[in-house]
C-alpha atoms as a PDB file:
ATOM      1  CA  UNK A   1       0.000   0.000   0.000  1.00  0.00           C
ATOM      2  CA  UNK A   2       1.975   3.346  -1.008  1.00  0.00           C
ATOM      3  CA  UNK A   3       2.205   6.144   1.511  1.00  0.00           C
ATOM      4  CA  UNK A   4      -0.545   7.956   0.196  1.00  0.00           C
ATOM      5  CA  UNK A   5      -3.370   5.204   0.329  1.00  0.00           C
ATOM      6  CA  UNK A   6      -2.199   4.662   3.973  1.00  0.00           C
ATOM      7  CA  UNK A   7      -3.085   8.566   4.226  1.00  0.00           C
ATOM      8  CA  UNK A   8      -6.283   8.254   2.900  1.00  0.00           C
ATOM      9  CA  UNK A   9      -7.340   5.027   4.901  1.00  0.00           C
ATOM     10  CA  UNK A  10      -6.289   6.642   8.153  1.00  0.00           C
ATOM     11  CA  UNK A  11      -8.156   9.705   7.082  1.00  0.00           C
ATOM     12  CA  UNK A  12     -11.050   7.942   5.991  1.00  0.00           C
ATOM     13  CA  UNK A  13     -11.179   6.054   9.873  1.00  0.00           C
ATOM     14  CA  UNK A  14     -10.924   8.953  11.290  1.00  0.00           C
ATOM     15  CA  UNK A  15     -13.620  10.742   9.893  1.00  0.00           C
ATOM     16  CA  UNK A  16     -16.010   7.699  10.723  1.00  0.00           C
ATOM     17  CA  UNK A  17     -14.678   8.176  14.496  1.00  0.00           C
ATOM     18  CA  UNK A  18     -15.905  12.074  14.597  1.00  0.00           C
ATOM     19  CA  UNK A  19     -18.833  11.431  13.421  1.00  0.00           C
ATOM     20  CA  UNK A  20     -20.174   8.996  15.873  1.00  0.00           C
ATOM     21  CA  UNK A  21     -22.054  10.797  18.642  1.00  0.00           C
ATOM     22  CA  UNK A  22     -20.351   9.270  21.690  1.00  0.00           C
ATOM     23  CA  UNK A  23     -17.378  11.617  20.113  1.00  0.00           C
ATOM     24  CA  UNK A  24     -16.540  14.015  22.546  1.00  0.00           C
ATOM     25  CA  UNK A  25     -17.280  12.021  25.428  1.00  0.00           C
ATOM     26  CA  UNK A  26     -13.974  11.272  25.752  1.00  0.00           C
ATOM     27  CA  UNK A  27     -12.408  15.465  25.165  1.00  0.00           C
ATOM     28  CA  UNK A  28      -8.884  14.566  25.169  1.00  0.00           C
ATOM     29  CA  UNK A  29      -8.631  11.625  23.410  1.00  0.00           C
ATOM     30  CA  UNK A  30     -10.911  13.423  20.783  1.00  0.00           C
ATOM     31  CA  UNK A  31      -8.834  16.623  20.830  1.00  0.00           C
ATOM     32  CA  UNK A  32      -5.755  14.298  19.836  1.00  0.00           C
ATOM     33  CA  UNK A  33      -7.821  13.028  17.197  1.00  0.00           C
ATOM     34  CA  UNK A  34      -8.808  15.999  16.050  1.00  0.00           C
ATOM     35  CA  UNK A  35      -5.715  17.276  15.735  1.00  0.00           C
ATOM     36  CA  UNK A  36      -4.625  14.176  13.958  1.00  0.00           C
ATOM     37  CA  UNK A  37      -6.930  14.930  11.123  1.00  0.00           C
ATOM     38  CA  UNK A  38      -5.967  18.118  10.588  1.00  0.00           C
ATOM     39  CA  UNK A  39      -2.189  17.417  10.624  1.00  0.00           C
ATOM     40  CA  UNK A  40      -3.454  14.269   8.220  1.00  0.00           C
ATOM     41  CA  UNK A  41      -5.486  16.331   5.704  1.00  0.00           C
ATOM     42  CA  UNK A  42      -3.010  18.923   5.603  1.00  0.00           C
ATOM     43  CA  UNK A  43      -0.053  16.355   4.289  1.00  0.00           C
ATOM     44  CA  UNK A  44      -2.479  14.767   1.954  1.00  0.00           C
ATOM     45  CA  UNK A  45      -2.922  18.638   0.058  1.00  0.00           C
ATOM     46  CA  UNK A  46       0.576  18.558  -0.233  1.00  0.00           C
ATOM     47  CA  UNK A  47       0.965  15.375  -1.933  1.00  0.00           C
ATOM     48  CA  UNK A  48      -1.551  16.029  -4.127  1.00  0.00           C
ATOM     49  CA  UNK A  49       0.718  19.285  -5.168  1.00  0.00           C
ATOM     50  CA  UNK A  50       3.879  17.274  -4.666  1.00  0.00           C
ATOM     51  CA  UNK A  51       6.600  18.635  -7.311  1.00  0.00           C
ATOM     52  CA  UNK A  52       6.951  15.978 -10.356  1.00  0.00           C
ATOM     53  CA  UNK A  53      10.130  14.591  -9.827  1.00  0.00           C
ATOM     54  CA  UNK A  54       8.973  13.571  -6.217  1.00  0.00           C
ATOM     55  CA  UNK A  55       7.564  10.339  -7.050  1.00  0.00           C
ATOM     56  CA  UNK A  56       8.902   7.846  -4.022  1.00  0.00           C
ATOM     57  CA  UNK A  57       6.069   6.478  -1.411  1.00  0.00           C
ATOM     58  CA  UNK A  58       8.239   8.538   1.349  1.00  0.00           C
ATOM     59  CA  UNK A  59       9.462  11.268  -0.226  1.00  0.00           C
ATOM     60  CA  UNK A  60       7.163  13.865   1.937  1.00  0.00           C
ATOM     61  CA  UNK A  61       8.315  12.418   5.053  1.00  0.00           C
ATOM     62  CA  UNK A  62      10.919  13.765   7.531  1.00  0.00           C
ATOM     63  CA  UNK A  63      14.776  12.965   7.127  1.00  0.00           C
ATOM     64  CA  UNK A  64      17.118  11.374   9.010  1.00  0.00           C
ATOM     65  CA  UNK A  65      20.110  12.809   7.841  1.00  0.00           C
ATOM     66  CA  UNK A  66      23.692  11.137   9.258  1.00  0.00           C
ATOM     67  CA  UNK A  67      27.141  13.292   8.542  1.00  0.00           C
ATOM     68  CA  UNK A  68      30.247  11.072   9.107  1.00  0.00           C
ATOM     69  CA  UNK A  69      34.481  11.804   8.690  1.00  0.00           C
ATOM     70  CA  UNK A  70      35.904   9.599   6.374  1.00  0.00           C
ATOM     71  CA  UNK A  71      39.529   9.494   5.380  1.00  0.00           C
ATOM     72  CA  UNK A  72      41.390  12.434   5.939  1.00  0.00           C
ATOM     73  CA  UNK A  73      42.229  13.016   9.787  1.00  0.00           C
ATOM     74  CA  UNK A  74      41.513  16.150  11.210  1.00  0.00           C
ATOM     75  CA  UNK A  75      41.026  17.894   7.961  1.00  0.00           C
ATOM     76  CA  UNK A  76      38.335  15.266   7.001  1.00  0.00           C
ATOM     77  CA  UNK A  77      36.752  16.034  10.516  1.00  0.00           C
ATOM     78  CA  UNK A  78      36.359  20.067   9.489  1.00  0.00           C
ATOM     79  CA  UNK A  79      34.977  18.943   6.652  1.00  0.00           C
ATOM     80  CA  UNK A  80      32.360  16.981   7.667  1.00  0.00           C
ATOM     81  CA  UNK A  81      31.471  19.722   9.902  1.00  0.00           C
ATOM     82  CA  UNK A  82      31.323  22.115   6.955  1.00  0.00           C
ATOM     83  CA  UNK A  83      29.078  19.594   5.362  1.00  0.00           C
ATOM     84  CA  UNK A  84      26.438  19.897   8.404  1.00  0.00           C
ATOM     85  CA  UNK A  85      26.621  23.581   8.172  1.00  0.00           C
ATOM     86  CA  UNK A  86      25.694  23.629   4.271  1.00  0.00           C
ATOM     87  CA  UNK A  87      22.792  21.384   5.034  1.00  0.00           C
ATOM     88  CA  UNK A  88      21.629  23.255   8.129  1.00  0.00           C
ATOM     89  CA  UNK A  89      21.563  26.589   5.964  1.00  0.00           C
ATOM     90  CA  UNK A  90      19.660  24.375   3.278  1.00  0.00           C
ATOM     91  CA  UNK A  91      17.065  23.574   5.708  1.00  0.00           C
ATOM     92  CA  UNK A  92      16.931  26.866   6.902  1.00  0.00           C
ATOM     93  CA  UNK A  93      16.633  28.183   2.924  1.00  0.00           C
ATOM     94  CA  UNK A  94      13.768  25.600   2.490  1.00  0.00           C
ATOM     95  CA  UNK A  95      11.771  26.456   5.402  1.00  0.00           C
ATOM     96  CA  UNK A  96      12.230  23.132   7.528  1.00  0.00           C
ATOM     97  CA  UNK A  97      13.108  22.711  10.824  1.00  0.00           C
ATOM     98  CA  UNK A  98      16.076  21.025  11.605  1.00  0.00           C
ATOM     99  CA  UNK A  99      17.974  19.305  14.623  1.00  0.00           C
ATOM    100  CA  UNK A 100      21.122  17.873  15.626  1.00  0.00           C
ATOM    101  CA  UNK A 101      20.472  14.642  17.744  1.00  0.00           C
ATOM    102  CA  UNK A 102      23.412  13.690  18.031  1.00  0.00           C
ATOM    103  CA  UNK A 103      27.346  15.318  17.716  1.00  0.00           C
ATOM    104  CA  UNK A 104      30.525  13.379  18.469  1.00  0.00           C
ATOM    105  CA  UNK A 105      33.206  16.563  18.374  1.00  0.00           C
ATOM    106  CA  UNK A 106      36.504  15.880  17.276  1.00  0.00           C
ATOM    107  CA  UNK A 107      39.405  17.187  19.696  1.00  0.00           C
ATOM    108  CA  UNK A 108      41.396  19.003  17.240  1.00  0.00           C
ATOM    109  CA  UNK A 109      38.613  20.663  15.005  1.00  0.00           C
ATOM    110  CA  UNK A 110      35.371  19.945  13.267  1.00  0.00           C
ATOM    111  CA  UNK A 111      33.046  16.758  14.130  1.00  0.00           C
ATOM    112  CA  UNK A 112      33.362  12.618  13.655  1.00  0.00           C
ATOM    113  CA  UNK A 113      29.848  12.579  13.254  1.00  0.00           C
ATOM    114  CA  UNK A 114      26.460  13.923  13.684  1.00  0.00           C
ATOM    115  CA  UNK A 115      23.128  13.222  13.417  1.00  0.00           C
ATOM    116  CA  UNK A 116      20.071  15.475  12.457  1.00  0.00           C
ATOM    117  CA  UNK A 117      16.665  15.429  12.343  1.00  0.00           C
ATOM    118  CA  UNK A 118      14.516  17.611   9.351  1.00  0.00           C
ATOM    119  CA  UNK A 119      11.340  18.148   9.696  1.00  0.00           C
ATOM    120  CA  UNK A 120       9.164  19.513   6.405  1.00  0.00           C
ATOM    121  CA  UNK A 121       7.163  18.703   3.486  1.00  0.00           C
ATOM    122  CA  UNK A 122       8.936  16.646   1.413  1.00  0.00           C
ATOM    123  CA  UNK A 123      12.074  16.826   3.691  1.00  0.00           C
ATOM    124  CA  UNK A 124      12.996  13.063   2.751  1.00  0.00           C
ATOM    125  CA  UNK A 125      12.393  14.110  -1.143  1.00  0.00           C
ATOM    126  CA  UNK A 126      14.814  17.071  -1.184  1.00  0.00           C
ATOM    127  CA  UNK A 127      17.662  15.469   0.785  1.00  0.00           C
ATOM    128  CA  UNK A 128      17.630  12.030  -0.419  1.00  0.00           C
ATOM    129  CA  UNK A 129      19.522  12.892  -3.615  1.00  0.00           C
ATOM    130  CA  UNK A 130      22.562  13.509  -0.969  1.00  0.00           C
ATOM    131  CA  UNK A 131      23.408  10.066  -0.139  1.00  0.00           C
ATOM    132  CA  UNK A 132      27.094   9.299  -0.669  1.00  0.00           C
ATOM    133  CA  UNK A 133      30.411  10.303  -0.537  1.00  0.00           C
ATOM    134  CA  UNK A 134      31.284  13.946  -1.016  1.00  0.00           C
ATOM    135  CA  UNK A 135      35.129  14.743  -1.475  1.00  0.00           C
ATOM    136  CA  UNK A 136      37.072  18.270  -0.687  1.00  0.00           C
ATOM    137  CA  UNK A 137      40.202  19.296  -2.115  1.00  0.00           C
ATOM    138  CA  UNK A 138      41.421  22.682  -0.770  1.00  0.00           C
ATOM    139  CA  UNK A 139      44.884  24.207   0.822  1.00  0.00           C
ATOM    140  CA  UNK A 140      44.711  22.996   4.707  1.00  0.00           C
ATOM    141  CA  UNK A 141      43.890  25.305   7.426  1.00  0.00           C
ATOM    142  CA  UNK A 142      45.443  22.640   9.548  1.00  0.00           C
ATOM    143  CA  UNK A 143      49.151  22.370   7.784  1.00  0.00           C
ATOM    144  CA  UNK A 144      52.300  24.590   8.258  1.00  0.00           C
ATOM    145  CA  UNK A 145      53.329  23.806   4.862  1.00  0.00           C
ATOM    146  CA  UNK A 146      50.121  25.113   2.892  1.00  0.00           C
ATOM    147  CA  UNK A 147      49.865  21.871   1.137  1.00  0.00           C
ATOM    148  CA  UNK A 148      46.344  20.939  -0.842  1.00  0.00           C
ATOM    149  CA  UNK A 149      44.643  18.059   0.768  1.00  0.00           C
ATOM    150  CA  UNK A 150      41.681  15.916  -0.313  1.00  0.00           C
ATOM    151  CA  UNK A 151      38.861  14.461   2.319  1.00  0.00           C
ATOM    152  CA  UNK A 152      36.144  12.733   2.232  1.00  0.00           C
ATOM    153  CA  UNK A 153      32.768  12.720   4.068  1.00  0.00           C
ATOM    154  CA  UNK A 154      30.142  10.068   4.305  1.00  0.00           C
ATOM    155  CA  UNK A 155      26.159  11.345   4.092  1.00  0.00           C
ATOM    156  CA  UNK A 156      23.184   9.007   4.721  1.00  0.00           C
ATOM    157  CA  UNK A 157      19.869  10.322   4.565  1.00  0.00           C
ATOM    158  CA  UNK A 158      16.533   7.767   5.318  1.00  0.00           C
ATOM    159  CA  UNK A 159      12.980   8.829   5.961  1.00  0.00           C
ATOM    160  CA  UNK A 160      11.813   9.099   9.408  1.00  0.00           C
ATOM    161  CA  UNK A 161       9.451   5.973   9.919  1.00  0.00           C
ATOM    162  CA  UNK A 162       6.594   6.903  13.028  1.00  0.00           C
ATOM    163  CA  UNK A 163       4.310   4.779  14.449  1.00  0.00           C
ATOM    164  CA  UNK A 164       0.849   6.527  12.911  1.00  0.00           C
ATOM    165  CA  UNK A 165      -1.806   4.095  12.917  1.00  0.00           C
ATOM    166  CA  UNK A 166      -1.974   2.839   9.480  1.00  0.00           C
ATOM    167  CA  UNK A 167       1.669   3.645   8.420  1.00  0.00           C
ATOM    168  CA  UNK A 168       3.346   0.040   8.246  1.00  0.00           C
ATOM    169  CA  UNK A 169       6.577  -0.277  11.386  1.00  0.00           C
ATOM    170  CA  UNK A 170       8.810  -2.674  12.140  1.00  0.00           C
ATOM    171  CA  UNK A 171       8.417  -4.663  15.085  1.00  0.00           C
ATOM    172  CA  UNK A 172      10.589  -3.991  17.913  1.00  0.00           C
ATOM    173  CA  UNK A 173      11.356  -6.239  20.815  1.00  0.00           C
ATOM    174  CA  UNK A 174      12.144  -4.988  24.480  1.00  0.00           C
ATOM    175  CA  UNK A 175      14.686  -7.838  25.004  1.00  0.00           C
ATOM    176  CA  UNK A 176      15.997  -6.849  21.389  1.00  0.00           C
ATOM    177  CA  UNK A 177      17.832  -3.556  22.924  1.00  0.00           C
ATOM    178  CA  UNK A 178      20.509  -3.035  25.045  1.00  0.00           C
ATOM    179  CA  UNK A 179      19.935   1.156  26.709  1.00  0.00           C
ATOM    180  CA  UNK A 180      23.338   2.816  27.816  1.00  0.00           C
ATOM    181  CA  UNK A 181      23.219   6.230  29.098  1.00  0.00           C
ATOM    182  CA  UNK A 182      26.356   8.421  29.372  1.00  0.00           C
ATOM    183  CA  UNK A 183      27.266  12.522  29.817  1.00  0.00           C
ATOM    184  CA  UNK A 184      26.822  15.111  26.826  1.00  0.00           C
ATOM    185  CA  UNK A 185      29.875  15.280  24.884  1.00  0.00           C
ATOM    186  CA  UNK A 186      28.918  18.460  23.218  1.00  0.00           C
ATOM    187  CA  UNK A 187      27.497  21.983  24.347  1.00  0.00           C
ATOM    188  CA  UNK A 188      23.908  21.481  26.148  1.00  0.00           C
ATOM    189  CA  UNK A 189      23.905  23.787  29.418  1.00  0.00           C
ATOM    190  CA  UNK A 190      25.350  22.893  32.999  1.00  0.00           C
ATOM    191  CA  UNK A 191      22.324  20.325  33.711  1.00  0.00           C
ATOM    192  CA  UNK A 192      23.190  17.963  30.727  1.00  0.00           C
ATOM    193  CA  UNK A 193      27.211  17.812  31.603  1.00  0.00           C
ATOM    194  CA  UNK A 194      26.532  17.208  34.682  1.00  0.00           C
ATOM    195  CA  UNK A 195      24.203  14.052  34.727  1.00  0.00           C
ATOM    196  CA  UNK A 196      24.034  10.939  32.248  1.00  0.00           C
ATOM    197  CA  UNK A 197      20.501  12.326  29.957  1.00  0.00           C
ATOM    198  CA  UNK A 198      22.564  10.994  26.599  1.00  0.00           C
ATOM    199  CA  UNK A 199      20.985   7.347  25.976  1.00  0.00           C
ATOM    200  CA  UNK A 200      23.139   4.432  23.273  1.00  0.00           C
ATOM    201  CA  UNK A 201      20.096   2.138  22.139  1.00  0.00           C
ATOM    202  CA  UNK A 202      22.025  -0.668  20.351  1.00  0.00           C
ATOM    203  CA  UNK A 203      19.321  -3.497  18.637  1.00  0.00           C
ATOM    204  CA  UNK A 204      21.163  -6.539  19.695  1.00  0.00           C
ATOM    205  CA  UNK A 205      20.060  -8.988  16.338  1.00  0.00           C
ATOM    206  CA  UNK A 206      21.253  -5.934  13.547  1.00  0.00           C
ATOM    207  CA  UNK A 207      24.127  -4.229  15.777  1.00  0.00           C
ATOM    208  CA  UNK A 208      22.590  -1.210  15.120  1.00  0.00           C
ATOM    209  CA  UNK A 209      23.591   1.690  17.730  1.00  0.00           C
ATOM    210  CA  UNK A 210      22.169   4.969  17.435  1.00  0.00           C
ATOM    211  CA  UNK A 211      22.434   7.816  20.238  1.00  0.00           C
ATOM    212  CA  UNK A 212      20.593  11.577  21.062  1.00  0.00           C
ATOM    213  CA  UNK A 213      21.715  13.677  23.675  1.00  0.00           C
ATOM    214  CA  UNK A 214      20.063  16.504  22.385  1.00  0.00           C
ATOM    215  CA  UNK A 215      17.096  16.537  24.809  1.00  0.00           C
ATOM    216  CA  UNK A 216      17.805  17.680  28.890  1.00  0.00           C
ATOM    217  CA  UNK A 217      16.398  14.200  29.853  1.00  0.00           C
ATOM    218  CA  UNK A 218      16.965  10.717  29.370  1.00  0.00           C
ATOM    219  CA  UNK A 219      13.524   9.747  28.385  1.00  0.00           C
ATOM    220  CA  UNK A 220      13.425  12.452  25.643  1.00  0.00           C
ATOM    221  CA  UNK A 221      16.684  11.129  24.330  1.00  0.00           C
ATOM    222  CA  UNK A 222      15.356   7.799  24.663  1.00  0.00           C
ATOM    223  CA  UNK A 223      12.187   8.359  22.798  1.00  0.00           C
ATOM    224  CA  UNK A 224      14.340  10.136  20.244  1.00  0.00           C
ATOM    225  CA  UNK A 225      17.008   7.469  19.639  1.00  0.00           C
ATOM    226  CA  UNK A 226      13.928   4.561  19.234  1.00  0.00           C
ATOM    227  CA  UNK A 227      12.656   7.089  16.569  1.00  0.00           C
ATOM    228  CA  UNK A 228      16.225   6.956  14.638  1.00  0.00           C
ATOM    229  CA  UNK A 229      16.462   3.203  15.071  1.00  0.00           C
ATOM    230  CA  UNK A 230      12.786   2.464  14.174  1.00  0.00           C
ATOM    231  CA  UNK A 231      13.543   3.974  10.757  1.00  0.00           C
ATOM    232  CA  UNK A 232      17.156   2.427  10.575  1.00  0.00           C
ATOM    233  CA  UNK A 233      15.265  -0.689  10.976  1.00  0.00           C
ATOM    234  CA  UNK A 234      12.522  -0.296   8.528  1.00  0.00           C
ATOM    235  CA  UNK A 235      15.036   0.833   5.675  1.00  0.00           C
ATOM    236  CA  UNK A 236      17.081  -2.434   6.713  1.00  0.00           C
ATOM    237  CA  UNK A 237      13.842  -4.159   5.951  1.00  0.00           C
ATOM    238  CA  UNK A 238      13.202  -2.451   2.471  1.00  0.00           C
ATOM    239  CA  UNK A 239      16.742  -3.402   1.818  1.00  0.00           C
ATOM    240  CA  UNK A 240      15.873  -7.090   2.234  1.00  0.00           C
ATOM    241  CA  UNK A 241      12.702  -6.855  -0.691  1.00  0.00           C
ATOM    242  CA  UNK A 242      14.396  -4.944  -2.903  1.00  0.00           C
ATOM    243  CA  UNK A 243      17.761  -5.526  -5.106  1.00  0.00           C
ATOM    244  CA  UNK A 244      18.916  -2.576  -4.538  1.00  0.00           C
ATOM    245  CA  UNK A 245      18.838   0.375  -1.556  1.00  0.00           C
ATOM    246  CA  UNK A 246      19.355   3.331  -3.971  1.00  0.00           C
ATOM    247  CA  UNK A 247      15.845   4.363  -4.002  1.00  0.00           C
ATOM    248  CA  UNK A 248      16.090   5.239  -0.180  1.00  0.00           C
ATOM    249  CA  UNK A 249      19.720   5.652   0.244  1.00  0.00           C
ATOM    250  CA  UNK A 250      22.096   5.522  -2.480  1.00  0.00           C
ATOM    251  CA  UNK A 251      24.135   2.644  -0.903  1.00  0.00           C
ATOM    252  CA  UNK A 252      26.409   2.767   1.567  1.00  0.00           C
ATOM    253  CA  UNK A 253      29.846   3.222   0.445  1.00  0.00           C
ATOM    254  CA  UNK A 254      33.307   3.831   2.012  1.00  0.00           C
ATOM    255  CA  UNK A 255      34.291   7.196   2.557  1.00  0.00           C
ATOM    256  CA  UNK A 256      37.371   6.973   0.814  1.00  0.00           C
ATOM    257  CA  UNK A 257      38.930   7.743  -2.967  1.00  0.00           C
ATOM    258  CA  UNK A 258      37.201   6.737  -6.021  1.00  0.00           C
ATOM    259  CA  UNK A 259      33.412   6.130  -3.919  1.00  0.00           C
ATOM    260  CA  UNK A 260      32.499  10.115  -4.165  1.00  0.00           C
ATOM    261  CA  UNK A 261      29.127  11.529  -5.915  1.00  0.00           C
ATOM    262  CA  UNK A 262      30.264  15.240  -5.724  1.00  0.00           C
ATOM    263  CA  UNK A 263      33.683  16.857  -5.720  1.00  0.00           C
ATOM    264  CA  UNK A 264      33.855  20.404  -4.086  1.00  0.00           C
ATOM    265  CA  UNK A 265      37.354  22.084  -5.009  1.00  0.00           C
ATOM    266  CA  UNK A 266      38.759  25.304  -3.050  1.00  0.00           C
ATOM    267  CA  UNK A 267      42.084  25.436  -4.821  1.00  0.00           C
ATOM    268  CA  UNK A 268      43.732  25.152  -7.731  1.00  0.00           C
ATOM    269  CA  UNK A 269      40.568  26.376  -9.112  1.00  0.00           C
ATOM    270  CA  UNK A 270      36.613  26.868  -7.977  1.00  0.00           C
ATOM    271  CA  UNK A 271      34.247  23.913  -8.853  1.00  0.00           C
ATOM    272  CA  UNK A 272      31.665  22.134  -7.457  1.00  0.00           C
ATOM    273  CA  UNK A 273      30.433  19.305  -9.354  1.00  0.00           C
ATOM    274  CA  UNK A 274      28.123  16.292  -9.129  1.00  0.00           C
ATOM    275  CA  UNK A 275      29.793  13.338 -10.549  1.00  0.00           C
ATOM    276  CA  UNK A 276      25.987  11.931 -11.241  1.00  0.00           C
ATOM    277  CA  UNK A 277      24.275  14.108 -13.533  1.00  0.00           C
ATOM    278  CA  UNK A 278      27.839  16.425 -14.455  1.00  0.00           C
ATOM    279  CA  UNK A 279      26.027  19.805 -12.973  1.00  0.00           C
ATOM    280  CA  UNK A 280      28.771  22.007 -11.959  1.00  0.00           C
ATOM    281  CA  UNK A 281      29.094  25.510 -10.982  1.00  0.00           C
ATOM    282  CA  UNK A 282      32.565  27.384  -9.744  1.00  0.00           C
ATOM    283  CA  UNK A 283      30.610  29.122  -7.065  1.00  0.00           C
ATOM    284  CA  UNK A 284      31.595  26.887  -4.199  1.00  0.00           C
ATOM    285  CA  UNK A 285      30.482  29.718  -1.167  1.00  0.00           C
ATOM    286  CA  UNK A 286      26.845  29.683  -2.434  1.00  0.00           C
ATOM    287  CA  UNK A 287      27.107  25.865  -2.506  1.00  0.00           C
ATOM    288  CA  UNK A 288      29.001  25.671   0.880  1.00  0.00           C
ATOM    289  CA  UNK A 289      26.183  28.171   2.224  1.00  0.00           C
ATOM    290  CA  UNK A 290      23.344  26.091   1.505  1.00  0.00           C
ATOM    291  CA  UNK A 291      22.609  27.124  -1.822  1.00  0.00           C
ATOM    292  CA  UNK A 292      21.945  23.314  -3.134  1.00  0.00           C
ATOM    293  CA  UNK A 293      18.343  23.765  -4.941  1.00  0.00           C
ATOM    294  CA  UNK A 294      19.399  23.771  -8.588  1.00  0.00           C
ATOM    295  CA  UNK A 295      21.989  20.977  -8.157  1.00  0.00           C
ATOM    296  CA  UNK A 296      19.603  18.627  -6.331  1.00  0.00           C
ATOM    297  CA  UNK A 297      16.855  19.043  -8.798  1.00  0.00           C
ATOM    298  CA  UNK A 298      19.335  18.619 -11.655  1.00  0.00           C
ATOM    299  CA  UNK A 299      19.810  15.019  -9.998  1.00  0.00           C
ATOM    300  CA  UNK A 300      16.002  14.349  -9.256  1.00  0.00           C
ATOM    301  CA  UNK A 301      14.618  15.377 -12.737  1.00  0.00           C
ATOM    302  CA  UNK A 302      16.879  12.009 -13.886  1.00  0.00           C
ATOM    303  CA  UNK A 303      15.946   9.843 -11.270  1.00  0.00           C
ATOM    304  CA  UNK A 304      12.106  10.923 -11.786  1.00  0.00           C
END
C-alpha cells in the first residue's frame, strides 16, 4: 500500500470516528484526534501538489540525515562539519526545521559525526539525492606547509518511519535492545554535563547503535534514539525486498577515494560538481552556504 493510500485510509477512519455521537465524550482523546486529522489532511494537500520529480512512497516524510568523517584526519573532521553547516543553511533556505540529535566533536577541530533530524514537506524528497560520498580538495587550514589536501565525508539520509496508525513499522522487541546512558559530549547547558541524559540504544540482532543527547532528559533522548532506530530498521527491511537500496539511500559506500558523488574544489581552481548528472558551478560559497536547490533538482529530474 503506497504512503498515500495509507493517508487516505487513516483519514477515511478517522472521519467515521468524529462522526459517531459518543465523540466528545472522551475530550482529550478526541482533541488528539482531532488534531490528527488536521495534521493528516493537511499532508495529503501537499501530496496532491507534490513537485513531479517527487515520485517515491516517502518522499514527503521527515529525514534522518547522518554526517560522518571519512579518510582524511583532522582535515576530514572540518569537513564533515562544513558539510552539516551547508545542510543546516539548506534547511533553513527551504523552510524546515532542523535538529542535531546527536554530535561526536573531534578534539582538534570539526566533528566525527552527527546526526540530524529535518522536519518539512517533502524533507525526505529534497535530501535524499545527498546520499554518498562527497570529497574536498582545498589548501589545509590545519598544515604549516600550505599543502592541498583531499577528504572525504560520508552522508546518509533515510525517511523518518513513526508509528501513525496505518503507516506500516517494524516490530521492535524490548529484550531486542541493550539502553546505555552516558554525559553530553557536546554543548547542552550545565544540567546535561553534569548528569548521564545521553541514551546508546544498540538493537542486539542488527548491531545497530544509534544515540541523542540533544534533549535535557533521558527519556526524551530515549524516545528520540527509538525514533532513529525504528527507521534504521525499517530501511534495513526495504533493503531485504528490494535488489537494490538506492531508491532510499544511495548505498552505503566507504568514505574513501574513487566512492564520491560530488567533488567540491577550493584550490587550484573553484568547482563544485556532481559526478551523477555532471552539474557544476565554480561558485563553491553559495554551494558551501546552503545554496543546493538547482543541483539537487538537476539530480532528481533524472531519477524521476
Amino acid at each position: 500500500m503506497t504512503q498515500f493510500s495509507n493517508t487516505k485510509h487513516r483519514l477515511e477512519n478517522l472521519q467515521n470516528q468524529m462522526s459517531d455521537p459518543s465523540f466528545w465524550n472522551d475530550k482529550q482523546k478526541a482533541q488528539e484526534l482531532v488534531k490528527e486529522y488536521n495534521e493528516l489532511k493537511a499532508k495529503q494537500e501537499a501530496q496532491k501538489n507534490r513537485p513531479e520529480f517527487f515520485k517515491g512512497d516517502y518522499d514527503d516524510r521527515n529525514a534522518l540525515m547522518t554526517i560522518t568523517a571519512g579518510t582524511g584526519g583532522t582535515e576530514a573532521m572540518d569537513w564533515a562539519e562544513m558539510l552539516l553547516r551547508m545542510y543546516l543553511r539548506f534547511a533553513q533556505k527551504k523552510g524546515f526545521k532542523a535538529e542535531i540529535l546527536d554530535k561526536n566533536i573531534a578534539i582538534e577541530a570539526g566533528i566525527k559525526s552527527a546526526v540530524v533530524s529535518v522536519s518539512g514537506h517533502f524533507a525526505y524528497g529534497w535530501l535524499k539525492s545527498e546520499g554518498g560520498v562527497h570529497r574536498l580538495v582545498r589548501i589545509s587550514p590545519f598544515d604549516a606547509d600550505k599543502a592541498r589536501h583531499t577528504s572525504f565525508a560520508l552522508v546518509e539520509v533515510i525517511p523518518e518511519i513513526t508509528t501513525t496508525p496505518g503507516v506500516e513499522v517494524v516490530e521492535i522487541k524490548p529484550d531486542e535492545l541493550k539502553i546505555e546512558t552516558f554525559r553530553s559530549s557536546g554543548p547542552g547547558g550545565q544540567y546535561v554535563q553534569k548528569t548521564e541524559s545521553a541514551v546508546r540504544v544498540i538493537h542486539l540482532p542488527t548491531k545497530i547503535s544509534v544515540s541523542c543527547q540533544s534533549e535535557r532528559s533521558q527519556l526524551q533522548n530515549k524516545e528520540t534514539a527509538m525514533k532513529i532506530l525504528r527507521s534504521k530498521l525499517f530501511q534495513l527491511e526495504l533493503k531485504k525486498r528490494r535488489d537494490e537500496l538506492t531508491d532510499l539511500k544511495g548505498g552505503v559506500k566507504e568514505a574513501s577515494w574513487g566512492n564520491q558523488i560530488r567533488s567540491y574544489v577550493l584550490h587550484p581552481y573553484k568547482m563544485v560538481k556532481d559526478l551523477r548528472t555532471e552539474w557544476e558551478t565554480s561558485d563553491t560559497e553559495a554551494i558551501l552556504n546552503g545554496e543546493l536547490e538547482e543541483i539537487i533538482k538537476a539530480y532528481l529530474q533524472i531519477k524521476k
